[in-house]
Protein backbone atom coordinates (compact mmCIF):
# COMPACT_ATOMS: atom_id res chain seq x y z
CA UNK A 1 92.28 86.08 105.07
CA UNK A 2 90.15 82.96 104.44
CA UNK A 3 91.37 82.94 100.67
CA UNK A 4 94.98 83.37 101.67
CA UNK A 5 94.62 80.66 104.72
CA UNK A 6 93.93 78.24 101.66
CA UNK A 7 97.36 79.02 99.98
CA UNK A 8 99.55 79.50 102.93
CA UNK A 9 100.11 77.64 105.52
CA UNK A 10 102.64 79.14 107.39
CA UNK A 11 100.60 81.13 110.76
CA UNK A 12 103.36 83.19 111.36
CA UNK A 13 102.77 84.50 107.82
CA UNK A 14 99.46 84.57 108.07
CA UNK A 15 99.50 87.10 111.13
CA UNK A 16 102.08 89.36 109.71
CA UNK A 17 99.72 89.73 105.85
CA UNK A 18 96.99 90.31 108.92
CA UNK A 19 99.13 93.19 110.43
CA UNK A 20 99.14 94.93 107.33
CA UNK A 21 95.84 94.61 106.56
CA UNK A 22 95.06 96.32 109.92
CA UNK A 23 97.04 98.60 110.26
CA UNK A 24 96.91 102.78 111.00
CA UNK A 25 97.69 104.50 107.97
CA UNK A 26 99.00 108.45 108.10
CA UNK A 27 97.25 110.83 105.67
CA UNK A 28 97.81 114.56 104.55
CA UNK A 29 94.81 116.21 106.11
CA UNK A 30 94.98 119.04 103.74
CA UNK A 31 96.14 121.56 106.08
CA UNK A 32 100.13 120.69 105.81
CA UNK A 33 99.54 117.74 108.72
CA UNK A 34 98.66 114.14 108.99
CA UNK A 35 96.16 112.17 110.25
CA UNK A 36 95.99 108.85 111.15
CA UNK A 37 93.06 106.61 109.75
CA UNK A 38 92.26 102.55 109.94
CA UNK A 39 89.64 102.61 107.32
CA UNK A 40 90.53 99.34 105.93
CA UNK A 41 90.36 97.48 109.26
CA UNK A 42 87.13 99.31 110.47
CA UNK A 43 85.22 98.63 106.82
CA UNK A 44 87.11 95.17 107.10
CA UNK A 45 87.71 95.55 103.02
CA UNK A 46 90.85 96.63 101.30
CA UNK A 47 94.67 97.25 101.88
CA UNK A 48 96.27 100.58 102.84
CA UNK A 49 97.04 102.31 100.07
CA UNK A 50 100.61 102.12 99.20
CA UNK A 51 100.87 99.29 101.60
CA UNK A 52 103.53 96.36 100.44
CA UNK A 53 101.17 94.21 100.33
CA UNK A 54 98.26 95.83 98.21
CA UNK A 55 99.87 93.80 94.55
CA UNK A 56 100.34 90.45 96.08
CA UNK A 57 96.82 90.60 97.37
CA UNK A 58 95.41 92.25 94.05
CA UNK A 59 96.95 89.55 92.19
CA UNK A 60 95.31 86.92 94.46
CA UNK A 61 91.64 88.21 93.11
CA UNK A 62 92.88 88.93 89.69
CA UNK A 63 93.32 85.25 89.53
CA UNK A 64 89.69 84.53 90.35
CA UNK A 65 88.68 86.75 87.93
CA UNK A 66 90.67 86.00 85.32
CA UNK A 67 90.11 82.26 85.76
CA UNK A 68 86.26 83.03 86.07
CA UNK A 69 86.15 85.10 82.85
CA UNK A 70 87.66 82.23 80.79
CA UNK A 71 85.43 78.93 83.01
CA UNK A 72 82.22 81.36 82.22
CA UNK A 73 83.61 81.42 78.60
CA UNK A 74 83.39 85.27 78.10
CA UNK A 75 87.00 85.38 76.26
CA UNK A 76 85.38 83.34 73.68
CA UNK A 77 81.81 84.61 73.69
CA UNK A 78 82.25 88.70 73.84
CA UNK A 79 86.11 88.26 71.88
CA UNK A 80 87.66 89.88 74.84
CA UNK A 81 90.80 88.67 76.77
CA UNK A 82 91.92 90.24 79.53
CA UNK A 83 95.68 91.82 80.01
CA UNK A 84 97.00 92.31 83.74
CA UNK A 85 99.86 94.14 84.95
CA UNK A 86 100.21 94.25 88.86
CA UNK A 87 97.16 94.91 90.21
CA UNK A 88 95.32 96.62 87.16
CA UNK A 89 94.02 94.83 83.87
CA UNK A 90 93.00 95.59 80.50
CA UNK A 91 89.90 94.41 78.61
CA UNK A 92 91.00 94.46 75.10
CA UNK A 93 87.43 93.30 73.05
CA UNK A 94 86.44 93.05 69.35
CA UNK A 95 82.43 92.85 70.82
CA UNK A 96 81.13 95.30 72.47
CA UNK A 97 83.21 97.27 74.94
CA UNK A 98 79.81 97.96 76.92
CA UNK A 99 78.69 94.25 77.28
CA UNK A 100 82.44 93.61 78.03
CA UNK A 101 82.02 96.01 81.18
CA UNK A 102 79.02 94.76 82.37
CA UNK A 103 79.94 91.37 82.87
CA UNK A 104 83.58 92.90 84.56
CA UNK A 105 81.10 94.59 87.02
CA UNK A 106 79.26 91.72 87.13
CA UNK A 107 81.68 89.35 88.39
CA UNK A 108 83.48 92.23 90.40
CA UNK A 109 80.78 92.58 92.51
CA UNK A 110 80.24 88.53 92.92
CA UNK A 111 83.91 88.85 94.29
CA UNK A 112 82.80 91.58 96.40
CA UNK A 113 85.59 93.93 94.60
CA UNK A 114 85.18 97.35 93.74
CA UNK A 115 86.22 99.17 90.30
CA UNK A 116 87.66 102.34 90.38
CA UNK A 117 85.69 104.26 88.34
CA UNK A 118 87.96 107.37 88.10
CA UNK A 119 90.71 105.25 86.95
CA UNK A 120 87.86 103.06 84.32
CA UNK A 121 87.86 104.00 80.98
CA UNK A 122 86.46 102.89 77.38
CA UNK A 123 88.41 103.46 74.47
């Protein structure tokens, strides 16, 4: 909320993005019902999933990363740039894919950001 308080100004704004951060979410519970969860407001990390707000939010800390990876010069230095779509990015490299994943982690955890590792892959 801080981070978005420093780009928008409007309150009213402010409080519905906070809304959606909070709110219940309905889950299959694996036996044909739903259950109703608030993970993301009890961990205090993280959008619903599927929530309209998850990209907007995603791109917000894409930015900082993106603009981090080129201030610490790692475009340059390990030949990789980074391609985003949405909330999801690419790390296209002619270094090493491994030292190009370390220093994602690296600054992924600085941001206090998780990677999905199911969805992480090197090709």
């Amino acid at each position: 909320m801080r981070c978005l308080a420093c780009r928008i100004v409007d309150r009213h704004l402010l409080a519905l993005i906070k809304q959606w951060l909070v709110m219940p979410v309905d889950e299959d519970d694996g036996r044909g019902g739903t259950m109703r969860t608030t993970t993301a407001m009890d961990d205090k990390r993280g959008t619903p999933q599927g929530a309209p707000i998850s990209p907007l939010l995603g791109n917000l800390y894409l930015r900082r990363f993106l603009l981090g990876w080129k201030a610490l010069g790692l475009e340059r230095k390990l030949r990789a740039q980074i391609v985003s779509c949405a909330d999801d990015f690419v790390i296209p490299c002619r270094g090493s894919a491994a030292t190009a994943d370390a220093a994602m982690r690296s600054m992924m955890q600085k941001l206090k950001l998780t990677v999905n590792d199911a969805k992480t892959h090197t090709r």
